[in-house]
Every structure is written in structure tokens, then in C-alpha cells.
PDB file of N, CA and C in Angstrom:
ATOM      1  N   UNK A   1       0.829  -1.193   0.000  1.00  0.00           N
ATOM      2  CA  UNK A   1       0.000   0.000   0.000  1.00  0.00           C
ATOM      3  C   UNK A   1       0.873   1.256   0.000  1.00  0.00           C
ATOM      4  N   UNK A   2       1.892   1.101   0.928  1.00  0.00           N
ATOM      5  CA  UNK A   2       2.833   2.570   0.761  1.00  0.00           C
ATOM      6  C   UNK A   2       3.344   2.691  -0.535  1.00  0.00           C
ATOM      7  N   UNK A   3       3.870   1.809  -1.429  1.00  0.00           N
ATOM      8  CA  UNK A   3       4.373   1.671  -2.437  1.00  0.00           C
ATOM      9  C   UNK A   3       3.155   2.525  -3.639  1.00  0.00           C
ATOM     10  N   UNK A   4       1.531   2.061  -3.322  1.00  0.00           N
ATOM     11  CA  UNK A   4       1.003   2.627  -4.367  1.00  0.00           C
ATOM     12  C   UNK A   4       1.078   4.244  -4.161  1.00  0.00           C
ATOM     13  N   UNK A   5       0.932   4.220  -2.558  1.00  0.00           N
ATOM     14  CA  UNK A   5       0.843   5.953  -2.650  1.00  0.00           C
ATOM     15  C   UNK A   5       2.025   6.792  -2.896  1.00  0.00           C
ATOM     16  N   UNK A   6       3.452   6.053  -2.554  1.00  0.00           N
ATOM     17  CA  UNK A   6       4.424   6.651  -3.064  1.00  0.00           C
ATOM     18  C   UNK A   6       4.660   6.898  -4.655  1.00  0.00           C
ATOM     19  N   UNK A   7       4.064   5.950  -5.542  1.00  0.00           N
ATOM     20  CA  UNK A   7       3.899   5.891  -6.988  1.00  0.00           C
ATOM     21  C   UNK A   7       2.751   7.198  -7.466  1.00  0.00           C
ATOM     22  N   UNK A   8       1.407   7.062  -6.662  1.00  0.00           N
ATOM     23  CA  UNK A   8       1.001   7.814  -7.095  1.00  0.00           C
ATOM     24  C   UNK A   8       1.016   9.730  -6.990  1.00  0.00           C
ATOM     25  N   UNK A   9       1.541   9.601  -5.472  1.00  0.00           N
ATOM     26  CA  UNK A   9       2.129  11.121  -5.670  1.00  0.00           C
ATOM     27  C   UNK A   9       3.362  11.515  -6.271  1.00  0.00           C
ATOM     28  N   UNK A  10       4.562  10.788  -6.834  1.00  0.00           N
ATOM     29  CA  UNK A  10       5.319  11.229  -7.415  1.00  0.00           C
ATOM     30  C   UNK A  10       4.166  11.512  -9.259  1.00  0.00           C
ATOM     31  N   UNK A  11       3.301  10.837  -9.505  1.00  0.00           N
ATOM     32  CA  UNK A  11       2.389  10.930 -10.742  1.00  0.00           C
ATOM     33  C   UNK A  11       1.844  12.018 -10.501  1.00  0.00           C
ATOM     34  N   UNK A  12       1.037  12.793  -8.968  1.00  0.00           N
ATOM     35  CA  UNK A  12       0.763  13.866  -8.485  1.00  0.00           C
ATOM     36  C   UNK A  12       1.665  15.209  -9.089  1.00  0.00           C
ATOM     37  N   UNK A  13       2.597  14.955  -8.661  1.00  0.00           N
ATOM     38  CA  UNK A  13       3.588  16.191  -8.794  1.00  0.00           C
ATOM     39  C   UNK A  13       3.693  16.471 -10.331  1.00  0.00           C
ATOM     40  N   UNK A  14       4.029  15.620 -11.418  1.00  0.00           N
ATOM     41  CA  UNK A  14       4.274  15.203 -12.504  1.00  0.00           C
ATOM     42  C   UNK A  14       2.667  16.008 -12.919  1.00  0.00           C
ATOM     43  N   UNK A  15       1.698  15.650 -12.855  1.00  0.00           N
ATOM     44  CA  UNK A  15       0.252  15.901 -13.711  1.00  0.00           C
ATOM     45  C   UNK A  15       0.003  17.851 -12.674  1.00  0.00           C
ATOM     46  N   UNK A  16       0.791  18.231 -11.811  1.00  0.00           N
ATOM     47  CA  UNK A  16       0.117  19.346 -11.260  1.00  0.00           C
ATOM     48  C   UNK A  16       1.572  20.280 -11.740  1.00  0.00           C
ATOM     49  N   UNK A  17       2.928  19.888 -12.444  1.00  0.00           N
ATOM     50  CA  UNK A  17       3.473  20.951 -13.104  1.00  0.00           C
ATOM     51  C   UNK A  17       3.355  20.988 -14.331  1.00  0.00           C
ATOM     52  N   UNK A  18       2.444  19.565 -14.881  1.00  0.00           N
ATOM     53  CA  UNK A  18       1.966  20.144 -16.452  1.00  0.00           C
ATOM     54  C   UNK A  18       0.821  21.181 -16.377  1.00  0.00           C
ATOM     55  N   UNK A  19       0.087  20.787 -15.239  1.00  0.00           N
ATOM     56  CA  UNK A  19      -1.125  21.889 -15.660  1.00  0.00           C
ATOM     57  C   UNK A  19      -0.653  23.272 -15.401  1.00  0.00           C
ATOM     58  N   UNK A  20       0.444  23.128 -14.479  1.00  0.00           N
ATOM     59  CA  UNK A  20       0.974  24.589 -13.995  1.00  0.00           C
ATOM     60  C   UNK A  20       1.546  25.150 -15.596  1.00  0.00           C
ATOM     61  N   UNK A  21       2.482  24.357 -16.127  1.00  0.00           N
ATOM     62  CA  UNK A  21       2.425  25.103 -17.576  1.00  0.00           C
ATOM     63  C   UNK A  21       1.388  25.101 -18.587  1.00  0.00           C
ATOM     64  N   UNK A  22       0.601  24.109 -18.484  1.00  0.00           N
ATOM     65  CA  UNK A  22      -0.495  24.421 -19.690  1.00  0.00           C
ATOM     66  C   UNK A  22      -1.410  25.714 -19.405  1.00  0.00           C
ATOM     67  N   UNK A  23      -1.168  25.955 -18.333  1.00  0.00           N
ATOM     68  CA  UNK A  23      -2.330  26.632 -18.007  1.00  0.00           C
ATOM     69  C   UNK A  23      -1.372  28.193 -18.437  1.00  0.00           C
ATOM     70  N   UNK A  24       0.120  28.675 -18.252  1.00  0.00           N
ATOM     71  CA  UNK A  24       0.761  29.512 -18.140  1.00  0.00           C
ATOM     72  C   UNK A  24       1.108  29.595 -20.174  1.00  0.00           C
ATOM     73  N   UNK A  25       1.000  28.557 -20.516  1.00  0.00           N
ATOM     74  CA  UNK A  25       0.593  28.283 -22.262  1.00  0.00           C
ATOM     75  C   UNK A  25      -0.359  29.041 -23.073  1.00  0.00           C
ATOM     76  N   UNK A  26      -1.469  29.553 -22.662  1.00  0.00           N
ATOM     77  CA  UNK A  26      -2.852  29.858 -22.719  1.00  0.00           C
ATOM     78  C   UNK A  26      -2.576  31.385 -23.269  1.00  0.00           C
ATOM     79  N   UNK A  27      -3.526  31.424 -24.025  1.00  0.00           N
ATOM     80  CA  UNK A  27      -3.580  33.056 -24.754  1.00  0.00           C
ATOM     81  C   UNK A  27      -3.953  34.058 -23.764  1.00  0.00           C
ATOM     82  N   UNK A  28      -3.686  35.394 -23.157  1.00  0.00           N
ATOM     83  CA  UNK A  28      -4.396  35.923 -22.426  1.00  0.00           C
ATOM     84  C   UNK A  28      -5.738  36.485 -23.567  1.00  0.00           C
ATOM     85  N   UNK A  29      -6.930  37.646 -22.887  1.00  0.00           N
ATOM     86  CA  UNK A  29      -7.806  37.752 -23.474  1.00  0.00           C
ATOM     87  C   UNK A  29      -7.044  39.166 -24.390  1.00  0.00           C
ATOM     88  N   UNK A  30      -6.235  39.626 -23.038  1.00  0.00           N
ATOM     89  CA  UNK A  30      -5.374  41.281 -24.012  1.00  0.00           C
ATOM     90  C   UNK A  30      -4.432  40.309 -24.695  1.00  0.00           C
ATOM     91  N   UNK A  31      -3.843  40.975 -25.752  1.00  0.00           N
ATOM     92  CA  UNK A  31      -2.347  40.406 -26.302  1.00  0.00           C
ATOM     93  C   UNK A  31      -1.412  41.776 -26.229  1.00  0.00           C
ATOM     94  N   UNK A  32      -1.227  41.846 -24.587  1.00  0.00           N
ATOM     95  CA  UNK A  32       0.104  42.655 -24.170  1.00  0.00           C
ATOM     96  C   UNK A  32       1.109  41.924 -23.924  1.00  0.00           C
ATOM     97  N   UNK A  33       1.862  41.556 -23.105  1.00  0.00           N
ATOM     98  CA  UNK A  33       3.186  41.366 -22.853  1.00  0.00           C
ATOM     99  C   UNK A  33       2.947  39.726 -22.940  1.00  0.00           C
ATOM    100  N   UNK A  34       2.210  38.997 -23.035  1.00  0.00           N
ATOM    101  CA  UNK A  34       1.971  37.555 -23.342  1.00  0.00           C
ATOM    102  C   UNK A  34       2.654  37.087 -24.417  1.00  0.00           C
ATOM    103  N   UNK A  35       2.568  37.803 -25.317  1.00  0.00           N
ATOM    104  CA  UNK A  35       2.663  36.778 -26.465  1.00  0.00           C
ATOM    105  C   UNK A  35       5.138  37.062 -26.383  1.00  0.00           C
ATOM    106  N   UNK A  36       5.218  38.005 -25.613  1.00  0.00           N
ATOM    107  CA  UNK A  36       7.042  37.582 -24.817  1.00  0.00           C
ATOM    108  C   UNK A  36       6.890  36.453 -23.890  1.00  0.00           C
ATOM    109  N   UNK A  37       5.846  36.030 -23.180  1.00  0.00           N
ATOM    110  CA  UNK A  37       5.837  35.087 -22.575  1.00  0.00           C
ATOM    111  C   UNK A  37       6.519  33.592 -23.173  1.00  0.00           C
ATOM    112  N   UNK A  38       5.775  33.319 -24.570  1.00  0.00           N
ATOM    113  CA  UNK A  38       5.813  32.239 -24.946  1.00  0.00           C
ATOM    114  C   UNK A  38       4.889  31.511 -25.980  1.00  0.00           C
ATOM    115  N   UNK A  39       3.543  32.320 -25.619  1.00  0.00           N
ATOM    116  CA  UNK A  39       2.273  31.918 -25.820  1.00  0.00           C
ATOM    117  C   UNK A  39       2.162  32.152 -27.537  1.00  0.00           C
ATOM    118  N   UNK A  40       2.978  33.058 -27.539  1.00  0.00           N
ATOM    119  CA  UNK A  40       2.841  33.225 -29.580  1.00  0.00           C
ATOM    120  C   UNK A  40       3.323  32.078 -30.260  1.00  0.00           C
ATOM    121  N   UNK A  41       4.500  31.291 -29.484  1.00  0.00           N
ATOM    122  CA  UNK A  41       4.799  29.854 -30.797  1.00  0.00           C
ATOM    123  C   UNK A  41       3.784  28.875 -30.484  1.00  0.00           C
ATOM    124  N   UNK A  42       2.876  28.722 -29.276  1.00  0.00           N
ATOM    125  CA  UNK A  42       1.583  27.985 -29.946  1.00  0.00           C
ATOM    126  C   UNK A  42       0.958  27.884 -30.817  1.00  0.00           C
ATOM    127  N   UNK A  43       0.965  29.166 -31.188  1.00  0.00           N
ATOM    128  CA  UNK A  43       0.075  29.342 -32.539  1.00  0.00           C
ATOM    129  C   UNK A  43       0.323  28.283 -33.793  1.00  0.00           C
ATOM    130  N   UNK A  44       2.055  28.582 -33.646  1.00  0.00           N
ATOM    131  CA  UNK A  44       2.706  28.411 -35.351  1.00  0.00           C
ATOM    132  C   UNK A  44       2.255  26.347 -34.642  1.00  0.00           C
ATOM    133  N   UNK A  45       2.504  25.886 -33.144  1.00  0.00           N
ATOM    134  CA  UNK A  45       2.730  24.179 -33.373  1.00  0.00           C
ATOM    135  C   UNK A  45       1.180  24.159 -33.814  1.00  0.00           C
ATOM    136  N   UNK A  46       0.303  24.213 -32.988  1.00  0.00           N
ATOM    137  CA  UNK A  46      -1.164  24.080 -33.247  1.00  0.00           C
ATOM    138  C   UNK A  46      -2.130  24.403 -34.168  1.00  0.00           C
ATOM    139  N   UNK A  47      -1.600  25.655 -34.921  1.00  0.00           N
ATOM    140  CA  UNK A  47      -2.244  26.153 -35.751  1.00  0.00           C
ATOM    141  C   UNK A  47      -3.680  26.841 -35.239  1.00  0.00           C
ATOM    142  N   UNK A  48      -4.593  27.108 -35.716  1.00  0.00           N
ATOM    143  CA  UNK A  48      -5.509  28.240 -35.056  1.00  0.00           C
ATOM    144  C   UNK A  48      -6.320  27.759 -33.957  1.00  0.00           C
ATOM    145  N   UNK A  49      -6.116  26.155 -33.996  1.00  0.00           N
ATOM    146  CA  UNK A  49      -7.181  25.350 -32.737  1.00  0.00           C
ATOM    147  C   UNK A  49      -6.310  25.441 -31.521  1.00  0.00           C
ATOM    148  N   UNK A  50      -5.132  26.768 -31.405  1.00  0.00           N
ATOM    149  CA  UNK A  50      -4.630  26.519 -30.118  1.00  0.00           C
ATOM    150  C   UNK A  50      -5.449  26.620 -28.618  1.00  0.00           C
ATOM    151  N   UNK A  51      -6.139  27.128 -29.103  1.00  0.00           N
ATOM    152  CA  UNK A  51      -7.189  27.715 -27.722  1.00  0.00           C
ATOM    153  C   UNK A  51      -8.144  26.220 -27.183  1.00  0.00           C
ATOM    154  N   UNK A  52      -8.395  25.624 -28.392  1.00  0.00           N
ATOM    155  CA  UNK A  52      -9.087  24.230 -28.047  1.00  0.00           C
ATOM    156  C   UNK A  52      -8.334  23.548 -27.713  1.00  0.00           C
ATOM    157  N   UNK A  53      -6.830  23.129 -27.904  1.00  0.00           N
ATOM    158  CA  UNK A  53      -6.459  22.134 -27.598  1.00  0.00           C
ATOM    159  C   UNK A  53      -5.455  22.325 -26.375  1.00  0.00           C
ATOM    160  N   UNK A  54      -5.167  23.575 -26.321  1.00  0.00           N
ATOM    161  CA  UNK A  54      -5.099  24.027 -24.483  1.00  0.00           C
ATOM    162  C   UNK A  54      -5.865  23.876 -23.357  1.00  0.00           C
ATOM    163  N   UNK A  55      -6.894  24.191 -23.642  1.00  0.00           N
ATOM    164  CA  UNK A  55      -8.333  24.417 -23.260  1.00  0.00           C
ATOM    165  C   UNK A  55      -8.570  22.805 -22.257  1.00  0.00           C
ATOM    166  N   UNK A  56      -9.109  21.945 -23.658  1.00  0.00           N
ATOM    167  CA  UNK A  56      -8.761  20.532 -23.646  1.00  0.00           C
ATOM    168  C   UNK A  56      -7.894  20.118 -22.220  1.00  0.00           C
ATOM    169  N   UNK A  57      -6.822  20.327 -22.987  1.00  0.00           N
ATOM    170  CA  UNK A  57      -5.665  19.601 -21.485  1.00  0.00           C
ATOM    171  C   UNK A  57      -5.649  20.325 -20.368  1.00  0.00           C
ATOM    172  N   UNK A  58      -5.907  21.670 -20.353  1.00  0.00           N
ATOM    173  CA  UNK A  58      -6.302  22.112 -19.033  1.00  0.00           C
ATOM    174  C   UNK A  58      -7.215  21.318 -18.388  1.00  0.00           C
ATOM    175  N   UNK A  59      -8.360  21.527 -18.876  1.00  0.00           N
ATOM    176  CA  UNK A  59      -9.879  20.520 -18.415  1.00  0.00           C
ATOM    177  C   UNK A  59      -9.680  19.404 -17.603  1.00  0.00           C
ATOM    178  N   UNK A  60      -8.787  18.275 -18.677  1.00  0.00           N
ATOM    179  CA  UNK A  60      -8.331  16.938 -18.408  1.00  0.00           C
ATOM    180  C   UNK A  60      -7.077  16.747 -17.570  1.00  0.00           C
ATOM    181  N   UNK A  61      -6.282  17.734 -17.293  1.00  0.00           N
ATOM    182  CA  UNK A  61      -5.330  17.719 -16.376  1.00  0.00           C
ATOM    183  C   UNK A  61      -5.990  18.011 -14.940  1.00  0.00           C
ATOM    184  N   UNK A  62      -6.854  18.830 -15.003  1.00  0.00           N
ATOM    185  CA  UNK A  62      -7.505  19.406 -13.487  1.00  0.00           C
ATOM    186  C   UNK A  62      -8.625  18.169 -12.954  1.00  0.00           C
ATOM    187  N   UNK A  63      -9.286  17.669 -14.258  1.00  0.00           N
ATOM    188  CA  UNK A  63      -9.324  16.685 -13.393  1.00  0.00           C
ATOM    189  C   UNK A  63      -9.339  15.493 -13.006  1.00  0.00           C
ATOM    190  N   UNK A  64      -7.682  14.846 -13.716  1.00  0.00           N
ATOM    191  CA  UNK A  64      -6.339  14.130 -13.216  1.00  0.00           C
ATOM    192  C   UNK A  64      -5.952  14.484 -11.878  1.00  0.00           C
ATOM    193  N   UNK A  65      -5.727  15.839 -11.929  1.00  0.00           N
ATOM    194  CA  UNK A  65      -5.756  16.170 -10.696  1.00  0.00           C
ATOM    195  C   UNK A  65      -6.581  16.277  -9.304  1.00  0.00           C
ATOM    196  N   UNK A  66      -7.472  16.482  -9.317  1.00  0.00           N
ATOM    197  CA  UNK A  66      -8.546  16.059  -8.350  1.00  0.00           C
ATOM    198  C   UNK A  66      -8.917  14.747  -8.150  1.00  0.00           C
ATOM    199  N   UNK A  67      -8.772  14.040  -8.936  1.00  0.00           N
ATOM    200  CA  UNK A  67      -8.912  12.459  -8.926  1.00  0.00           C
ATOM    201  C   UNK A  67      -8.381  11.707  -8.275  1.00  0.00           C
ATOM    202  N   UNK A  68      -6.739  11.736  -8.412  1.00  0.00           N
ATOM    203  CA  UNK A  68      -5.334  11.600  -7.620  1.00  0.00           C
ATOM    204  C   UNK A  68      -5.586  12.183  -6.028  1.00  0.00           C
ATOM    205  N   UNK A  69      -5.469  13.377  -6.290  1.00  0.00           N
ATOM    206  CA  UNK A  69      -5.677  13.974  -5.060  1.00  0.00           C
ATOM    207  C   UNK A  69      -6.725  13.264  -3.910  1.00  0.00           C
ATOM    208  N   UNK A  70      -7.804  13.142  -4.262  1.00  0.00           N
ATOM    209  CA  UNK A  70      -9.113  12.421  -3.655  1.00  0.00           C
ATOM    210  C   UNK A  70      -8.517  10.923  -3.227  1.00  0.00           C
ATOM    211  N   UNK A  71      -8.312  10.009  -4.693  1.00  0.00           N
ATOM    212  CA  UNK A  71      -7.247   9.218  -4.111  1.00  0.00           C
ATOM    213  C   UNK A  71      -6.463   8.980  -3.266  1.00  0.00           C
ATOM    214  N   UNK A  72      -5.330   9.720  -3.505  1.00  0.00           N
ATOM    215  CA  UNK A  72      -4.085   9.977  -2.120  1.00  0.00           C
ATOM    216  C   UNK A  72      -4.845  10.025  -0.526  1.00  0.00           C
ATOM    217  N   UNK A  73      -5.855  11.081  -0.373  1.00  0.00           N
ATOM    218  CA  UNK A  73      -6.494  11.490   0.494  1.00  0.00           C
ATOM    219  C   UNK A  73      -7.014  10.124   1.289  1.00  0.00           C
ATOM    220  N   UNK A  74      -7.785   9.207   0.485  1.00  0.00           N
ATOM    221  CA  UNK A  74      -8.379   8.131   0.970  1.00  0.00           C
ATOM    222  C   UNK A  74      -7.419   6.991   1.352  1.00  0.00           C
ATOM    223  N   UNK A  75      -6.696   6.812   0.855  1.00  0.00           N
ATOM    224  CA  UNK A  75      -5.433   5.701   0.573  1.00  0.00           C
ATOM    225  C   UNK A  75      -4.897   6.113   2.296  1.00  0.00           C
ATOM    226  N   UNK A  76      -4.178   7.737   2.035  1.00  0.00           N
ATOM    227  CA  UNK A  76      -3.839   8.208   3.644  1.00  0.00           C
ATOM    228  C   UNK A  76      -4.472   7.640   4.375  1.00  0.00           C
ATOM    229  N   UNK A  77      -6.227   7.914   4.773  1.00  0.00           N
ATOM    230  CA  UNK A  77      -6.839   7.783   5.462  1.00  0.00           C
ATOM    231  C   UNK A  77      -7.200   6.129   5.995  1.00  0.00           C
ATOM    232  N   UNK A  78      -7.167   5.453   4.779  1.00  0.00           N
ATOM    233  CA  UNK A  78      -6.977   3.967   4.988  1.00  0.00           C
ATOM    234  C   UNK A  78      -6.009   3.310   5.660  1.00  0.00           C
ATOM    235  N   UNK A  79      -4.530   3.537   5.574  1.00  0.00           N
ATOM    236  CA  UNK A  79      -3.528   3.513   6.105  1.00  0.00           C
ATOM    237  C   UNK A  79      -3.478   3.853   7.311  1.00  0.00           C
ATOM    238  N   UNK A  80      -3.503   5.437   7.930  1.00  0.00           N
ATOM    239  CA  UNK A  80      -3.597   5.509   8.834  1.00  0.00           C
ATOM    240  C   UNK A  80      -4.610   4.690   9.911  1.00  0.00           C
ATOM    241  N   UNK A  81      -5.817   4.496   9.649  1.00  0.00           N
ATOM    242  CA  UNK A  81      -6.693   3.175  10.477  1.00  0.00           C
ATOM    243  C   UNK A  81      -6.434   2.257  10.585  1.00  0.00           C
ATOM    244  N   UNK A  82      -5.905   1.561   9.572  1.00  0.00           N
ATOM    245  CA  UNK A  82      -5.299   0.235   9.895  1.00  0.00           C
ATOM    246  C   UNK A  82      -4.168  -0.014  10.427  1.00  0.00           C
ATOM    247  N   UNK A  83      -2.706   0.866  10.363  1.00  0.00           N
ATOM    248  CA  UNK A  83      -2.025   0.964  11.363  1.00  0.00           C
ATOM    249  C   UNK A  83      -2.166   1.335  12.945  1.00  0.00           C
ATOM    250  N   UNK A  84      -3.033   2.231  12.945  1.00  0.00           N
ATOM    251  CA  UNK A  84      -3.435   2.287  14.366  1.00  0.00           C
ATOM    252  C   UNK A  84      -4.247   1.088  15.056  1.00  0.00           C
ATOM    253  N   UNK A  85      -5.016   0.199  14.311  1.00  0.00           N
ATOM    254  CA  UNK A  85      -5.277  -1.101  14.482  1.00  0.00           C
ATOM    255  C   UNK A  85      -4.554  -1.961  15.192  1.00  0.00           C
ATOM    256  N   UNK A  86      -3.145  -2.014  14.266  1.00  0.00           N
ATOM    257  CA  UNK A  86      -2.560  -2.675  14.658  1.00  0.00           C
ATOM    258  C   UNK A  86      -1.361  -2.431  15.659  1.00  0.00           C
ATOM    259  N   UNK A  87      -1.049  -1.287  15.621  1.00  0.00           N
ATOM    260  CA  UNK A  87      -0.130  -0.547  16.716  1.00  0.00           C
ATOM    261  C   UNK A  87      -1.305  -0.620  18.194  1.00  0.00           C
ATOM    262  N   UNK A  88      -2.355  -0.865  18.018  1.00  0.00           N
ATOM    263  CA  UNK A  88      -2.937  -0.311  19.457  1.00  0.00           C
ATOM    264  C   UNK A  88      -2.870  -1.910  20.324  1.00  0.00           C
ATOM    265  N   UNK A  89      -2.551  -3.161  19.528  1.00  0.00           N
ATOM    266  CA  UNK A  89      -2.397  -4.204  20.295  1.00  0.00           C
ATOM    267  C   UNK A  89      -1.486  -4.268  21.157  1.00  0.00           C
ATOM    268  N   UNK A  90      -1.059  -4.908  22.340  1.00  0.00           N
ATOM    269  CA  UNK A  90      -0.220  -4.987  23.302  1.00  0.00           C
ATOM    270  C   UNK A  90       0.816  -6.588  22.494  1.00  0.00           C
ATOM    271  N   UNK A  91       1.757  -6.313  22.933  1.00  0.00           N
ATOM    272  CA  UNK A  91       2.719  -7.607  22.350  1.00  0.00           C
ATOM    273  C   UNK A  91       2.977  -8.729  23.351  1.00  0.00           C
ATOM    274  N   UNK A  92       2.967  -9.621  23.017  1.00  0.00           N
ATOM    275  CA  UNK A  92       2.872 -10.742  24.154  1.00  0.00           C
ATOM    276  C   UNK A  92       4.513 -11.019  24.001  1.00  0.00           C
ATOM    277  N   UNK A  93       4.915 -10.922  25.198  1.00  0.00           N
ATOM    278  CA  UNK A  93       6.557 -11.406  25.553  1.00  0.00           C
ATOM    279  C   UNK A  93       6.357 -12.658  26.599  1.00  0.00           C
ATOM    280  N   UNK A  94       6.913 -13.503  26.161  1.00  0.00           N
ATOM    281  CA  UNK A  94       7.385 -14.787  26.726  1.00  0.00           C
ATOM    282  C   UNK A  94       8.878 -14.426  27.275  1.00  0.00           C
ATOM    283  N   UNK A  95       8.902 -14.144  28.911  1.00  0.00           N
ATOM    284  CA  UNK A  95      10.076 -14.248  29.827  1.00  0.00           C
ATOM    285  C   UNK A  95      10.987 -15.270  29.920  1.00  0.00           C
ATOM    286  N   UNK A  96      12.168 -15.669  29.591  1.00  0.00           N
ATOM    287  CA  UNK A  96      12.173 -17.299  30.398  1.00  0.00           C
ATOM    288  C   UNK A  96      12.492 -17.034  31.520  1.00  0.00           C
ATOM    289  N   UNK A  97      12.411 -18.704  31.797  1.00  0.00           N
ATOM    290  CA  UNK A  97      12.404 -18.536  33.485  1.00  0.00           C
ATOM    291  C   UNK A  97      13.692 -18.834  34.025  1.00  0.00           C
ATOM    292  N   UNK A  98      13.621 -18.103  35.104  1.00  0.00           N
ATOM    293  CA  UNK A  98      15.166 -18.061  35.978  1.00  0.00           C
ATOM    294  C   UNK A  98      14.854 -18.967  36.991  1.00  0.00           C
ATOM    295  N   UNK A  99      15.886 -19.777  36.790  1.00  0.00           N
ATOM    296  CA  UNK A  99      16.336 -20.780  38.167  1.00  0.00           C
ATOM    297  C   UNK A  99      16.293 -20.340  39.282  1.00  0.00           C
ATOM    298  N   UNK A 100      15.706 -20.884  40.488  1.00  0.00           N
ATOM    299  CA  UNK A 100      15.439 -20.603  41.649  1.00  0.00           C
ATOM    300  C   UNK A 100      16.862 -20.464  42.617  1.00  0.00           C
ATOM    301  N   UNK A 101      17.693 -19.208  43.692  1.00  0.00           N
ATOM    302  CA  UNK A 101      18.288 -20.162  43.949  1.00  0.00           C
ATOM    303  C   UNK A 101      18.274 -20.299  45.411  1.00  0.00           C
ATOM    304  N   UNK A 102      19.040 -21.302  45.591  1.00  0.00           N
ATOM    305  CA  UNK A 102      18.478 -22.102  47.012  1.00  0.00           C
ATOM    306  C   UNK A 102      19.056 -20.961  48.141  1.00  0.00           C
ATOM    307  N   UNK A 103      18.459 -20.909  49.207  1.00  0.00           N
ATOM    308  CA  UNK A 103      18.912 -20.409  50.176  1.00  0.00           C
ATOM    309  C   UNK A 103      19.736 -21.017  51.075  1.00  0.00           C
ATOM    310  N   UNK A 104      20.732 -20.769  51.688  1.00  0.00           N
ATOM    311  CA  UNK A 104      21.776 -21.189  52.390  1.00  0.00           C
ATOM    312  C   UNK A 104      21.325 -20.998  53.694  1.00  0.00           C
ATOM    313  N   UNK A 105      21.346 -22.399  54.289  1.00  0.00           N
ATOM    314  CA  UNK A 105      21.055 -22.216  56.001  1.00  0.00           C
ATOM    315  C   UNK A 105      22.388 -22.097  56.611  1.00  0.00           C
ATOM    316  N   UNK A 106      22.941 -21.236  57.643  1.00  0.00           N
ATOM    317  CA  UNK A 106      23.865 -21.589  58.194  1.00  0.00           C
ATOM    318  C   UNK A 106      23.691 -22.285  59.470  1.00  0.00           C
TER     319      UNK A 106
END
């Protein structure tokens, strides 16, 4: 179980700095200082459907992201109960036994 959640938040991080750039990709509505950003060679890869097919992966990245997230959240929450389950038992120790020893009469 740790293994899936360690897999899936490193996939977390990975799907929440694409959206951080797709989303920083995006045409503003002015075309002032944006299109120095970056946002003008979309145009030339995509051709005029850049706005749809940004648009698009924004949509589907956010919610990749909420999905995961919700995920992770529950997975935590699962984990944590069942370890406390099992941490709240007491451990049975078997002592051995010590030889008696005799008392000395004088």
C-alpha cells in the first residue's frame, strides 16, 4: 500500500506541473506582454485550434488532478486506520524462566 501511494504522488507532482504550464501556455484575453511570454509559438505548433487544444488539457489535467488527489487522500486515510489497528495491540513477551536459587542455612 505505501508503495502505491508513493507511486502515485510522485504521478501527483508530474500531472500538477503540467497543468501549472499548460495553463501559463494559454492566450491571455489582451495580447500585451503575453505573447514575450511564450504563448505566440503555440500558434505556429497548433495552428488556429490553439485555444481548443489548451483548453482541452487544461480541463483533463484538473481533473487528473482532483482524482489523484481524492485518491491519495483516501489511501492516507486507509492507512492511517489500519495501522493504528494494529499498533494499538499490546505484544505478548514470553520471559524465560530463571532458576530458583536455594537459600543457604547456616
Amino acid at each position: 500500500m505505501n508503495l502505491l501511494i508513493n507511486i502515485f504522488t510522485f504521478i501527483l507532482a508530474f500531472v500538477s506541473l503540467f497543468l501549472v504550464l499548460v495553463v501559463l501556455m494559454q492566450k491571455a484575453k489582451s495580447d500585451g506582454a503575453v505573447a514575450a511570454l511564450g504563448s505566440g509559438g503555440m500558434e505556429s505548433t497548433f495552428g488556429a485550434e490553439t485555444g481548443n487544444v489548451l483548453t482541452k488539457a487544461t480541463i483533463n489535467s484538473a481533473i487528473l488532478f482532483f482524482i489523484i488527489s481524492f485518491g491519495l487522500y483516501l489511501a492516507h486515510i486507509h492507512q492511517s486506520k489500519h495501522q493504528d489497528d494494529a499498533d494499538s495491540k499490546l505484544p505478548t513477551v514470553t520471559a524465560p524462566a530463571t532458576p530458583q536459587s536455594e537459600s543457604k542455612t547456616p
